[in-house]
Structure formats: structure tokens, C-alpha cells
Protein backbone atom coordinates (compact mmCIF):
# COMPACT_ATOMS: atom_id res chain seq x y z
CA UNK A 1 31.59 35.66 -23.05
CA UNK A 2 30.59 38.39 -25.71
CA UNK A 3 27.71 35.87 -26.85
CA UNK A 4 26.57 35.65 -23.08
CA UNK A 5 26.87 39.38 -22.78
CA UNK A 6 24.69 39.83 -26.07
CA UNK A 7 22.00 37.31 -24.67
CA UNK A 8 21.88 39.42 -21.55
CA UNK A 9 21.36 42.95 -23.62
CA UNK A 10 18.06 41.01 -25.47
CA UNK A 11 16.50 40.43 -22.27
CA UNK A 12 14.70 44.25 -22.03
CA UNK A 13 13.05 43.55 -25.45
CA UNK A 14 11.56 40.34 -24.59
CA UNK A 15 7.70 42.22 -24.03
CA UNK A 16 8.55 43.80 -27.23
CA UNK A 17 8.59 40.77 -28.81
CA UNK A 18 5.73 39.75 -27.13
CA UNK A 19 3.75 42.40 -28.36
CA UNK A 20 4.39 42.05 -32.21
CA UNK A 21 3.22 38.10 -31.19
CA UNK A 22 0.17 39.85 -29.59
CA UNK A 23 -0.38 41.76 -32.34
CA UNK A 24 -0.32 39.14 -35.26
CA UNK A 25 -2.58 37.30 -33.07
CA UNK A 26 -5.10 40.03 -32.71
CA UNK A 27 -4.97 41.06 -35.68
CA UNK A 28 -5.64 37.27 -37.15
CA UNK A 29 -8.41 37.20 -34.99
CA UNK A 30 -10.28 40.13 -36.43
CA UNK A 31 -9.40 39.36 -40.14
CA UNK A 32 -11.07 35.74 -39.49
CA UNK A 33 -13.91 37.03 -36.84
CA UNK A 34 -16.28 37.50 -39.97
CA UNK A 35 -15.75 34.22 -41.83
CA UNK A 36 -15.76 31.69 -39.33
CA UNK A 37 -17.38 30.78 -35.76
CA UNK A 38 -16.27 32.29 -32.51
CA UNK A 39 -15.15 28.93 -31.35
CA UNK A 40 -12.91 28.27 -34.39
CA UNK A 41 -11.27 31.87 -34.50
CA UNK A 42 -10.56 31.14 -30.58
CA UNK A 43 -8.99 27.60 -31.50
CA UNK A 44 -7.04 29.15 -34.23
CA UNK A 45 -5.68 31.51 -31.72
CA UNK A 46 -4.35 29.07 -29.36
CA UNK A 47 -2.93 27.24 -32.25
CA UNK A 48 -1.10 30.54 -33.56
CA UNK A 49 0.61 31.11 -29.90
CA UNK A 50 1.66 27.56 -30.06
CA UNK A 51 3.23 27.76 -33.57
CA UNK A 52 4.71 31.50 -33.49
CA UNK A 53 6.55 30.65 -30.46
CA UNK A 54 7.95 27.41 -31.45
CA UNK A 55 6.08 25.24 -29.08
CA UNK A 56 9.30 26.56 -26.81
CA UNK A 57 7.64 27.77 -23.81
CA UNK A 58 4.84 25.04 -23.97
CA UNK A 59 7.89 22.29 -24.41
CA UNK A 60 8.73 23.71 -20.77
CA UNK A 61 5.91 23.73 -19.10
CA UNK A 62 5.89 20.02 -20.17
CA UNK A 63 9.16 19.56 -18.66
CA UNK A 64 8.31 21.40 -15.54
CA UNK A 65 5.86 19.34 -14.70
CA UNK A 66 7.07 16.17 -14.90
CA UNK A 67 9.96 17.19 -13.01
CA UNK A 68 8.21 19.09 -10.59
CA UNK A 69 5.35 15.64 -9.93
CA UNK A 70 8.66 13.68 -9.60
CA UNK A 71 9.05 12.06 -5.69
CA UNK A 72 12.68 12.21 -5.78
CA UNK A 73 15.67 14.03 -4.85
CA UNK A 74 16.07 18.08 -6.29
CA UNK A 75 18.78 16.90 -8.60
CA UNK A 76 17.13 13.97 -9.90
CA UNK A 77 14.29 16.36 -10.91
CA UNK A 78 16.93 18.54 -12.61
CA UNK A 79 17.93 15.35 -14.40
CA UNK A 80 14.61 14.22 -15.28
CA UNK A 81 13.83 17.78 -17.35
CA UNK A 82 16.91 17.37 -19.84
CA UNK A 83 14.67 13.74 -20.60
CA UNK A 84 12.84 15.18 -24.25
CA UNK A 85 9.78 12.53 -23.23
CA UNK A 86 6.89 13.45 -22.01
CA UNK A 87 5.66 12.13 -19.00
CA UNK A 88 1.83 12.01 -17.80
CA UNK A 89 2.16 14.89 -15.57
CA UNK A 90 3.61 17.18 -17.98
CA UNK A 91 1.34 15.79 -20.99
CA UNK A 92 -1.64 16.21 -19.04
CA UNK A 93 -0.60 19.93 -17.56
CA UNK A 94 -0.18 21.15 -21.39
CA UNK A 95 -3.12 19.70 -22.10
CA UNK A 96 -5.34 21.97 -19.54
CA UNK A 97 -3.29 24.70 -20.11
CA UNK A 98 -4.41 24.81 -23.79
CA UNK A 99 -7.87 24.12 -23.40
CA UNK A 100 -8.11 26.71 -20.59
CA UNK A 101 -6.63 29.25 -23.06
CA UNK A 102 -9.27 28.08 -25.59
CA UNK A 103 -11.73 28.57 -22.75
CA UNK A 104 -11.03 31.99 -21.34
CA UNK A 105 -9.94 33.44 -25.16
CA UNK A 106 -13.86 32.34 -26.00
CA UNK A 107 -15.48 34.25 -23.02
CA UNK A 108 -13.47 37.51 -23.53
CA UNK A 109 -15.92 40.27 -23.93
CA UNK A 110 -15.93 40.99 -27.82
CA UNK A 111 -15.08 44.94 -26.69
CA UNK A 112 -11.87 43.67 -24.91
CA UNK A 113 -10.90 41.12 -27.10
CA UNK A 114 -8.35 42.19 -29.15
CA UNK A 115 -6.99 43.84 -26.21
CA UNK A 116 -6.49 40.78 -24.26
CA UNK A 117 -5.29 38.86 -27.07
CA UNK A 118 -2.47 41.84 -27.65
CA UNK A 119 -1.59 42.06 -24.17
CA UNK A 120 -1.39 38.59 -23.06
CA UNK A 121 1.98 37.31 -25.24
CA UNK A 122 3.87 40.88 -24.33
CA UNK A 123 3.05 40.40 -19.81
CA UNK A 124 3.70 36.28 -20.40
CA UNK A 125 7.21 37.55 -21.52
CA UNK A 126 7.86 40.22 -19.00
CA UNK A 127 6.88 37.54 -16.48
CA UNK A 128 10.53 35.56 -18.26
CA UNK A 129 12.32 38.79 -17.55
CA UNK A 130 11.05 39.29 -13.56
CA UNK A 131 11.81 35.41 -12.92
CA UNK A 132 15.51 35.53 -14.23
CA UNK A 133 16.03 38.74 -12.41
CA UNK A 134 14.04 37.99 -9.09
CA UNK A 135 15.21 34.59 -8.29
CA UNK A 136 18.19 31.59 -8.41
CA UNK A 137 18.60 29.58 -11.35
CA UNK A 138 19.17 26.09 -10.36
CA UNK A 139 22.03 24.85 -12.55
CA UNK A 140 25.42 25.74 -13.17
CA UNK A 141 26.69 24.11 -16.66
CA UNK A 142 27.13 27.03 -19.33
CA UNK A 143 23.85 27.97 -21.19
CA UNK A 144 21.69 30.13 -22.64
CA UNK A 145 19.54 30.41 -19.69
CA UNK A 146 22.44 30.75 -17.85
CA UNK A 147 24.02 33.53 -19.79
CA UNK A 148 19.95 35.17 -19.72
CA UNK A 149 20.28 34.86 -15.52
CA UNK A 150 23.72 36.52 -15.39
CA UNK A 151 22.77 39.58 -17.59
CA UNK A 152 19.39 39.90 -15.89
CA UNK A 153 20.27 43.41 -13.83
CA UNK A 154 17.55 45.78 -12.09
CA UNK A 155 18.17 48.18 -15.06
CA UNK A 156 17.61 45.42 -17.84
CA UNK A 157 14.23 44.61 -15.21
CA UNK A 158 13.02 48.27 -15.11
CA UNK A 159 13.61 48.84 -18.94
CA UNK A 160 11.15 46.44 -19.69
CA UNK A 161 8.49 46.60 -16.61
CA UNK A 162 8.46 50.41 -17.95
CA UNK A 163 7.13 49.38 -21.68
CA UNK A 164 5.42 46.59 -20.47
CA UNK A 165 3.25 48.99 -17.82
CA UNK A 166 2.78 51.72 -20.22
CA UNK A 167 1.60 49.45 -22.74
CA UNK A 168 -0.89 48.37 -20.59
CA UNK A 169 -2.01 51.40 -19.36
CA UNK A 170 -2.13 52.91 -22.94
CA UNK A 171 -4.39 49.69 -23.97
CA UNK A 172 -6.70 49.41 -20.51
CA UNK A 173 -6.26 52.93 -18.75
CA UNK A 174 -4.97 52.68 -15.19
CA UNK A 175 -6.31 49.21 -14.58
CA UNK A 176 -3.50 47.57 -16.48
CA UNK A 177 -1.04 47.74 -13.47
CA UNK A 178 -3.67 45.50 -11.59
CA UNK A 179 -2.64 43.13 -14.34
CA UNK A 180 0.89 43.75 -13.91
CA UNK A 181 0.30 42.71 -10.22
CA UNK A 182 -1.42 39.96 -11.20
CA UNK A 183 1.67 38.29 -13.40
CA UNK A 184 3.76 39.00 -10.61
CA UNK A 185 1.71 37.14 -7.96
CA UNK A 186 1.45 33.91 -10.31
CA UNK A 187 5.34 34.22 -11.24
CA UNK A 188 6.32 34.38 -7.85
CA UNK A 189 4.14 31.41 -7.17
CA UNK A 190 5.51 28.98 -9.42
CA UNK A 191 9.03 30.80 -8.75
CA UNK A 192 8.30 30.00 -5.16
CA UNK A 193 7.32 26.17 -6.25
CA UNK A 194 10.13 25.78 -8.30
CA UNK A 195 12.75 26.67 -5.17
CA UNK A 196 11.64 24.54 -3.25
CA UNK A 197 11.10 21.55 -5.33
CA UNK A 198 14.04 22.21 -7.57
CA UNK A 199 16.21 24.49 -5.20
CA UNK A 200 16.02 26.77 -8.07
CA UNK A 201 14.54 28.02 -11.59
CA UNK A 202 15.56 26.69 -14.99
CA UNK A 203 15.14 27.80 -18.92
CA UNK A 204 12.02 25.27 -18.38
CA UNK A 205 10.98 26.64 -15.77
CA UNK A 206 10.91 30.04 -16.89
CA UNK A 207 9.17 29.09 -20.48
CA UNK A 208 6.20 27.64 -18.06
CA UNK A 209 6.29 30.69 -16.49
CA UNK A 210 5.78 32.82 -19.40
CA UNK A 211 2.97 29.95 -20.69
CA UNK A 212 0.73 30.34 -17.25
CA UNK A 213 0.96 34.26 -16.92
CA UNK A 214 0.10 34.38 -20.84
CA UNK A 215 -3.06 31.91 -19.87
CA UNK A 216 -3.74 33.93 -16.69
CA UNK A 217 -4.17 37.25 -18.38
CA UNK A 218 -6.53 36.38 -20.67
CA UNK A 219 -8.42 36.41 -17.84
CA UNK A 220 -6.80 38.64 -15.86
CA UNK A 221 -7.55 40.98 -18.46
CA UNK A 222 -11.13 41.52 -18.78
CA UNK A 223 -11.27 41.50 -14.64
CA UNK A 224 -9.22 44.48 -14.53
CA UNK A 225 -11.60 46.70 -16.89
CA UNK A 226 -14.70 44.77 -15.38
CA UNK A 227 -15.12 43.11 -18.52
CA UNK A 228 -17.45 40.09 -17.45
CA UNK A 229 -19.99 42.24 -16.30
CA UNK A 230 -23.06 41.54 -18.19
């Protein structure tokens, strides 16, 4: 119980964690900018948020997928995810996630760059914290994402959409909450898939959540400020 309880507490500091990712990211980027070719920095950068996170999220988004592509009963599906194989659906979904990373990281505006490199790791894990909080989890054998969905309270929610939004604001002006809105639209999307394939959200679940926001405001990013405006 007091391990649960102590999972719980870590959940307002996910962004915060996503931000020192964010950071070691952008600041990679900029050391290598001079020394090697836009496209490779931009591969390198994929490859870092791949590597620094353990492959964890991606690994879930894998798992999603193939569960989620799966004609079969809701608990079948559930079965399916706890399968460490990857299937075609869920091989082929990592695949265009990555490459549309590597796509939209190589058309940021050089003056927003760094910004959207920073910002995209810390809203991909407030997007973890709003999903736990805002909807069911699907299974009910002890876990960590269990013990995460018990301890996710409105207070534990509001503690980090508060950092998360002033971080944003401090880094974009008042556009960023525009791409707090945005993160919320695409979690509540696949939050909304999930339900009703799954009748509910698991830890894969919600590391494919955090993957697709993190993809979606790299380009979410440079919208906001009216970056791709030549």
C-alpha cells in the first residue's frame, strides 16, 4: 500500500521530468546543429527520445495497437497486450510514428526549434497524468498502473496542468494554452478509442498516449506561434 501511495505522489512531477528530457534533447540539438546536417541532428533527436525514455512509451504504443486492430472480444484484446511480440499493426504504427517525428522535428522553424523540442517530452507526459485522472483503467490485477490510476486525484491533476501551462506560456507567450488544448483533444481521442475498444485504458495505453501528444506537438507547436508562416 505505502509503495502504491508513493507511485501516486510521483504522478504531479511527471511534466517535470519531461522537461529535463526536453531539455537534454534541445540542448543536444544545438551542440550538434553546427557539425552535422539538419536531417541527421533531427534523426538523432528521435533516436535520443527513444533511448532516454527506455523505448517504454514506444513499447506501448506497439502494444496498443495490436490490441486495439484485434477483431475480438474487449478481454481478448486485454490479453493480447501482455503478448511482448509485435504484431503488424503495432510494428507498422511505431514505425509512422517515428518517421512522422523525424518529419515534423525537420520542418520546425529554426526560431522555434528548440522550443518545440523542450516542450514536446514535458505536454506528452502531462497528457499520462490527464488520462489516468480523466478516465477508467481497464484492468483490475495489482500494478503499477494501477497504483498510478488510484492516486491520480484533481489536486495531483491541477499540480501539474499548472507547471505544465506556465511552462508553456513562459516558452511561447499566451499561445501555449492552445497547445495545452491541443494534447487534450488528441488524449481524449485515443482515451475515447481505447473505451470503447478495450472498455478501458491501460499502462499501454497511456505510454501511447504520451508517444502521440509528444509527436503531435511538434507540430502543434509551431501552429500556435504561427511558426510555418514563410
Amino acid at each position: 500500500m505505502e509503495s502504491a501511495t508513493q507511485l501516486g505522489a510521483a504522478l504531479p512531477f511527471f511534466p517535470a521530468v519531461g522537461l529535463l528530457l526536453g531539455a537534454l534533447i534541445a540542448a543536444g540539438d544545438w551542440a550538434l546543429r553546427p557539425l552535422l546536417a539538419p536531417t541527421v541532428t533531427s534523426a538523432l533527436c528521435v533516436v535520443a527520445l527513444v533511448v532516454l525514455s527506455g523505448a517504454l512509451h514506444l513499447d506501448g504504443l506497439v502494444d496498443t495497437c495490436d490490441a486495439l486492430a484485434l477483431d475480438a472480444a474487449p478481454a481478448t484484446r486485454l490479453q493480447l497486450m501482455r503478448d511482448s511480440r509485435a504484431r503488424d499493426p503495432g510494428a507498422l504504427a511505431a514505425s509512422l510514428l517515428l518517421l512522422g517525428k523525424f518529419a515534423a522535428i525537420v520542418l520546425l522553424p529554426e526560431a522555434i526549434r528548440t522550443s518545440a523540442l523542450l516542450l514536446a517530452p514535458l505536454v506528452g507526459r502531462w497528457a499520462n497524468v490527464a488520462a489516468y485522472w480523466g478516465y477508467p483503467y481497464a484492468r483490475r490485477t495489482p500494478g503499477a498502473s494501477l497504483a498510478l490510476k488510484q492516486g491520480a486525484t484533481t489536486s495531483r491533476l491541477l499540480v501539474a496542468t499548472a507547471f505544465t501551462l506556465g511552462v508553456l506560456v513562459a516558452v511561447l507567450g499566451p499561445t501555449g494554452g492552445l497547445v495545452l488544448l491541443g494534447a487534450a483533444a488528441i488524449t481524449h481521442l485515443v482515451a475515447t478509442l481505447s473505451r470503447w475498444r478495450l472498455s478501458g485504458l491501460t499502462g499501454d495505453v497511456y505510454g501511447a498516449v504520451t508517444e502521440l501528444v509528444e509527436a503531435c506537438t511538434l507540430v502543434l507547436v509551431p501552429l500556435a506561434v504561427g511558426g510555418y508562416v514563410r
